[in-house]
C-alpha atoms as a PDB file:
ATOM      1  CA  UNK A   1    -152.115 197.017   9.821  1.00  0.00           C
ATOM      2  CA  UNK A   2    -152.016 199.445  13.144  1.00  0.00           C
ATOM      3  CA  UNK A   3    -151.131 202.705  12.057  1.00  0.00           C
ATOM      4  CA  UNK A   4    -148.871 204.747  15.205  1.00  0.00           C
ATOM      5  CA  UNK A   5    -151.999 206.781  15.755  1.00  0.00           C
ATOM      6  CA  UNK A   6    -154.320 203.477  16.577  1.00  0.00           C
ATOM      7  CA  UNK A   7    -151.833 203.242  18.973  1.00  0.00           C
ATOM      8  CA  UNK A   8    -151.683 205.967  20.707  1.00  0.00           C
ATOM      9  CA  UNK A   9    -155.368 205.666  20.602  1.00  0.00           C
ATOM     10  CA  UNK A  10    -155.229 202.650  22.370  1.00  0.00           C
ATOM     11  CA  UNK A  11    -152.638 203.435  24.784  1.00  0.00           C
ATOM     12  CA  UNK A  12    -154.583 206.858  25.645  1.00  0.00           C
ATOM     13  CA  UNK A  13    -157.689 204.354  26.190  1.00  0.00           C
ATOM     14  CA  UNK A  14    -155.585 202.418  28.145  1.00  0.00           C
ATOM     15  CA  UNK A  15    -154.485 205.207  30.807  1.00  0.00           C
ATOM     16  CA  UNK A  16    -157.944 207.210  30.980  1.00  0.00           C
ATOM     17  CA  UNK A  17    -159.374 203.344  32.188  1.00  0.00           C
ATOM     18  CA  UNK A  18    -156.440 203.397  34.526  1.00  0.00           C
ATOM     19  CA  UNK A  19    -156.863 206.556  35.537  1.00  0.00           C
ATOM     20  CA  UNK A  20    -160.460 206.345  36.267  1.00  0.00           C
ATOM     21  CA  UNK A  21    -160.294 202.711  38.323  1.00  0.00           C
ATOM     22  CA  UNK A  22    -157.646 204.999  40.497  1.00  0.00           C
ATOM     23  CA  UNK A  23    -159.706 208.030  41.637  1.00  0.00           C
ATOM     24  CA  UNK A  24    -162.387 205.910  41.564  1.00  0.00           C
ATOM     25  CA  UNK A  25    -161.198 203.386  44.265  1.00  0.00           C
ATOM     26  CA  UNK A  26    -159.970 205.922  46.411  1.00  0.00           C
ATOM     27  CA  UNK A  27    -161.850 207.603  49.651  1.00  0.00           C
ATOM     28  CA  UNK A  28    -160.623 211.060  48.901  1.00  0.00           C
ATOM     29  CA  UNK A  29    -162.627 212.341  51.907  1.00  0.00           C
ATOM     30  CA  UNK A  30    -160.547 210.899  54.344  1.00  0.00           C
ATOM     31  CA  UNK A  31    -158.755 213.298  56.921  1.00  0.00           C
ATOM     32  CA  UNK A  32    -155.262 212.418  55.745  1.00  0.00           C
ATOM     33  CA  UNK A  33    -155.914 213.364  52.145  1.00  0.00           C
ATOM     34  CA  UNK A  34    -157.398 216.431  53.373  1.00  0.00           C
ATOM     35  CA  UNK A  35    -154.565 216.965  55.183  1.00  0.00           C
ATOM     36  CA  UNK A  36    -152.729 216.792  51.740  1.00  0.00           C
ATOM     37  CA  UNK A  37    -154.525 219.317  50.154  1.00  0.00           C
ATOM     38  CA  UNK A  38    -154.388 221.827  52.718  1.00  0.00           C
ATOM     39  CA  UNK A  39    -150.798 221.452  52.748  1.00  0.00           C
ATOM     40  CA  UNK A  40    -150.291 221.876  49.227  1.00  0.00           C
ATOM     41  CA  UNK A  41    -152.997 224.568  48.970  1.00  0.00           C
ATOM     42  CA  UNK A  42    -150.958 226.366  51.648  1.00  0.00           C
ATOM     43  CA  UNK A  43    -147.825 225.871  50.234  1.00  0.00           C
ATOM     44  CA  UNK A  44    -148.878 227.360  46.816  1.00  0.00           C
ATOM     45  CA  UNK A  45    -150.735 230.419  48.827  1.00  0.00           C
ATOM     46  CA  UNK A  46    -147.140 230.434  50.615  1.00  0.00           C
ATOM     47  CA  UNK A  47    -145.160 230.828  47.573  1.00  0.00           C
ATOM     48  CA  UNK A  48    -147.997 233.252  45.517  1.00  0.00           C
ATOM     49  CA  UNK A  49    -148.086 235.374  48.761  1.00  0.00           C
ATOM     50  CA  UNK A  50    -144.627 235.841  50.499  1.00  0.00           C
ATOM     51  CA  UNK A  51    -142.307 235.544  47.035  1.00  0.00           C
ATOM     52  CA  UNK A  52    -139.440 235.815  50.046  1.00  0.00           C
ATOM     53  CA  UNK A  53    -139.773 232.366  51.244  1.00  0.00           C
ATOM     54  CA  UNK A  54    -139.904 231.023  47.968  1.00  0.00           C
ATOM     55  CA  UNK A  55    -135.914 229.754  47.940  1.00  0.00           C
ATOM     56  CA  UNK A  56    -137.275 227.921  51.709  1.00  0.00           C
ATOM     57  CA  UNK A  57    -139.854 226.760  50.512  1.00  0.00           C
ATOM     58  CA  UNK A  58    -137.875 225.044  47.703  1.00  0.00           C
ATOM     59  CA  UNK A  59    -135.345 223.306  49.719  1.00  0.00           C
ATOM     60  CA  UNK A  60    -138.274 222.342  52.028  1.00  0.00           C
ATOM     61  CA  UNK A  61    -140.111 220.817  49.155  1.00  0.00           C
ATOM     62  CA  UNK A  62    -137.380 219.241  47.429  1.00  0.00           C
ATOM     63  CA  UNK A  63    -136.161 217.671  50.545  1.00  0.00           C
ATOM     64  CA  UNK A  64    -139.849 215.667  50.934  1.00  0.00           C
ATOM     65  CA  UNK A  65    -138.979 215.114  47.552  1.00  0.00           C
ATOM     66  CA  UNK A  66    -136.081 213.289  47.977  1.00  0.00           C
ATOM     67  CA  UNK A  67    -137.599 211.164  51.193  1.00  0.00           C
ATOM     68  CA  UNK A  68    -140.809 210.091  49.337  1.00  0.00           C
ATOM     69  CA  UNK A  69    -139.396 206.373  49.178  1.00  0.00           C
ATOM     70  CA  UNK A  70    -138.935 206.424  52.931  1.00  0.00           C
ATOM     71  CA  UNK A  71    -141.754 208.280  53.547  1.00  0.00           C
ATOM     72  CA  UNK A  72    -143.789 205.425  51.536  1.00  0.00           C
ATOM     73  CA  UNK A  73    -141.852 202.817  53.232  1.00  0.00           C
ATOM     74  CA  UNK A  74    -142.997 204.551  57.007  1.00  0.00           C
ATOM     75  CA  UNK A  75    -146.915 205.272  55.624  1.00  0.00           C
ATOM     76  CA  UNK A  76    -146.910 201.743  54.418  1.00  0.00           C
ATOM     77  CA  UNK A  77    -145.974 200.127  57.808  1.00  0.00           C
ATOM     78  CA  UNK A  78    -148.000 203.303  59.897  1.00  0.00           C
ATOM     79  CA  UNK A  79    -151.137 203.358  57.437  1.00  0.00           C
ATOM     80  CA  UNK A  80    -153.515 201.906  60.079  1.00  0.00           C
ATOM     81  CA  UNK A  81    -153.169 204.772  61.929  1.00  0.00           C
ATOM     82  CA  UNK A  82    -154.169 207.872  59.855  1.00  0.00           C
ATOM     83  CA  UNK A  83    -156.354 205.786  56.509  1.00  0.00           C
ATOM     84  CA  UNK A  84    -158.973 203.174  56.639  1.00  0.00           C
ATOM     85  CA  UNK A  85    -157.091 201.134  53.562  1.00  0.00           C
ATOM     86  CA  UNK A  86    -153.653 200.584  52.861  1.00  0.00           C
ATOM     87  CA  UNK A  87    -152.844 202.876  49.554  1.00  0.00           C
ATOM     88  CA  UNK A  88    -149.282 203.017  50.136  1.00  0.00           C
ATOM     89  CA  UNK A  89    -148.176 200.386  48.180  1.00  0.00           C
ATOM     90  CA  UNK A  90    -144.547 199.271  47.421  1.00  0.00           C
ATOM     91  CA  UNK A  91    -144.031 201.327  44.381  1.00  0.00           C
ATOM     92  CA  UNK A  92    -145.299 204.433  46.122  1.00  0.00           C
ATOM     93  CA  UNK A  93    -148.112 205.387  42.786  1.00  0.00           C
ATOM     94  CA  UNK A  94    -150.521 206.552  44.931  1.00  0.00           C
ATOM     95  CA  UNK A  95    -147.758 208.475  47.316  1.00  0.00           C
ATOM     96  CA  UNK A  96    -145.875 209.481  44.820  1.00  0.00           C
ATOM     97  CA  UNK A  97    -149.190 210.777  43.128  1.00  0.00           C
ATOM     98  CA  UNK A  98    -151.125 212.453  45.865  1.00  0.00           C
ATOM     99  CA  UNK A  99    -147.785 214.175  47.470  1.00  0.00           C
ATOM    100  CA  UNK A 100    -144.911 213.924  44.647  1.00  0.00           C
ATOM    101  CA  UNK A 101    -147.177 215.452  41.219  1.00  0.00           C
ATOM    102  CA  UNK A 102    -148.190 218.387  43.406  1.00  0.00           C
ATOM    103  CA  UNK A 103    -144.635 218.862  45.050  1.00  0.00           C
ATOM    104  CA  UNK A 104    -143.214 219.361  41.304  1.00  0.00           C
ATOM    105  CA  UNK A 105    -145.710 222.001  40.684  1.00  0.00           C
ATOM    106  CA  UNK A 106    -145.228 223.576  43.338  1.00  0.00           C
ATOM    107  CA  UNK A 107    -141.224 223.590  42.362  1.00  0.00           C
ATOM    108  CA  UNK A 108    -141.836 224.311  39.069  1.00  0.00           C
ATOM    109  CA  UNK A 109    -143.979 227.529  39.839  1.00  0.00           C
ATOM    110  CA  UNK A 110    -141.239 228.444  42.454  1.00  0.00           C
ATOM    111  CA  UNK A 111    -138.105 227.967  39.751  1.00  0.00           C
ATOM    112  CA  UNK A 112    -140.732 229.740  37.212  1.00  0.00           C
ATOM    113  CA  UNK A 113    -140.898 232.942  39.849  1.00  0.00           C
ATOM    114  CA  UNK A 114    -137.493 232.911  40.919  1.00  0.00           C
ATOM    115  CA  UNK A 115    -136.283 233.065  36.949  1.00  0.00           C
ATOM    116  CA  UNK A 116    -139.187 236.080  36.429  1.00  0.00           C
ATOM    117  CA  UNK A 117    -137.379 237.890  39.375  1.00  0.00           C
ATOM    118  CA  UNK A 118    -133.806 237.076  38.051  1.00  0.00           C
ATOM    119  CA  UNK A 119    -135.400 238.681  34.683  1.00  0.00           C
ATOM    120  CA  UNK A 120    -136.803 241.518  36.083  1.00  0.00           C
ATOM    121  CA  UNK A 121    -133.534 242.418  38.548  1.00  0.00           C
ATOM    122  CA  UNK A 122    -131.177 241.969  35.756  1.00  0.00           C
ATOM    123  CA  UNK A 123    -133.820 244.631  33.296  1.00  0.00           C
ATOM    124  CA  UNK A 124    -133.609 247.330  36.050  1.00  0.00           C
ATOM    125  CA  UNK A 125    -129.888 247.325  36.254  1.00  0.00           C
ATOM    126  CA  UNK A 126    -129.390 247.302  32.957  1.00  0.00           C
ATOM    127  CA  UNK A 127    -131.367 250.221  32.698  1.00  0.00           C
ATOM    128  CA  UNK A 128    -129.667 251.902  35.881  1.00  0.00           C
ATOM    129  CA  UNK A 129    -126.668 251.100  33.667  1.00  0.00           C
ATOM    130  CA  UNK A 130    -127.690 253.164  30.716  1.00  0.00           C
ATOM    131  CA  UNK A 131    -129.558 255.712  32.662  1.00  0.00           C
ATOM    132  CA  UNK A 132    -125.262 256.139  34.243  1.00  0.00           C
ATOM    133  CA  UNK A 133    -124.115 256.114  31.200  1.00  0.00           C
ATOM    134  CA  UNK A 134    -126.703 259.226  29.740  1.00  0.00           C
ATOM    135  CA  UNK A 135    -125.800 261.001  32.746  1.00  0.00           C
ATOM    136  CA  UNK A 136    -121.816 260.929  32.130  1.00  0.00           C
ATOM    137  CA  UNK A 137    -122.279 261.504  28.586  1.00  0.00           C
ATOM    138  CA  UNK A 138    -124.204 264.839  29.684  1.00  0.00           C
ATOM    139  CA  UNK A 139    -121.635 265.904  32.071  1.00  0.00           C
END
């Protein structure tokens, strides 16, 4: 009898195969890939170097976000002109992989530095508040 961790086991088996027949049956040296990861490359420098633009940046990302179904849908019809093979397929795995996986990281490490900045505001008025408070005690 299968026990749940055969199963897992198997399952694991199953995606690592997946995964592998994936990155190994695409040309990740075309220009259009490239493309990708110099976007998201600058996008993450974007957001690591100018914290100010990270709330733009957000609404910028999460908008592509939103528009990856259409964006699949125009890549699909368009792909002849930018890829030699057709990866945009109508699920959107690969777009969704290559442009949506790295767009949520990019999110998460923006909501992850906007919550350390909350954090660190709301810790230096609080202590402006009892630094106030010491003073009017003293006077």
């Amino acid at each position: 009898m299968p026990t749940m961790l055969d199963s897992l086991s198997s399952e694991w088996k199953f995606f690592m195969t997946n995964a592998y027949e994936f990155t190994a049956s695409v040309n990740w040296t075309e220009p259009f890939l490239l493309s990708l990861y110099t976007f998201h490359l600058s996008i993450f420098l974007l957001i690591t170097l100018f914290p100010n633009l990270r709330v733009h940046l957000l609404i910028i990302l999460a908008s592509i976000g939103f528009q990856l179904e259409s964006i699949n849908k125009y890549l699909n019809f368009h792909h002849h002109q930018f890829t030699t093979i057709n990866y945009f397929d109508r699920n959107g795995v690969f777009l969704t992989s290559v442009l949506g996986l790295p767009i949520i990281f990019n999110l998460s490490y923006i909501l992850i530095g906007l919550v350390r900045s909350a954090l660190n505001l709301m810790v230096q008025v609080k202590t402006q508040q009892l630094k106030n408070q010491q003073r009017k005690k003293l006077d």
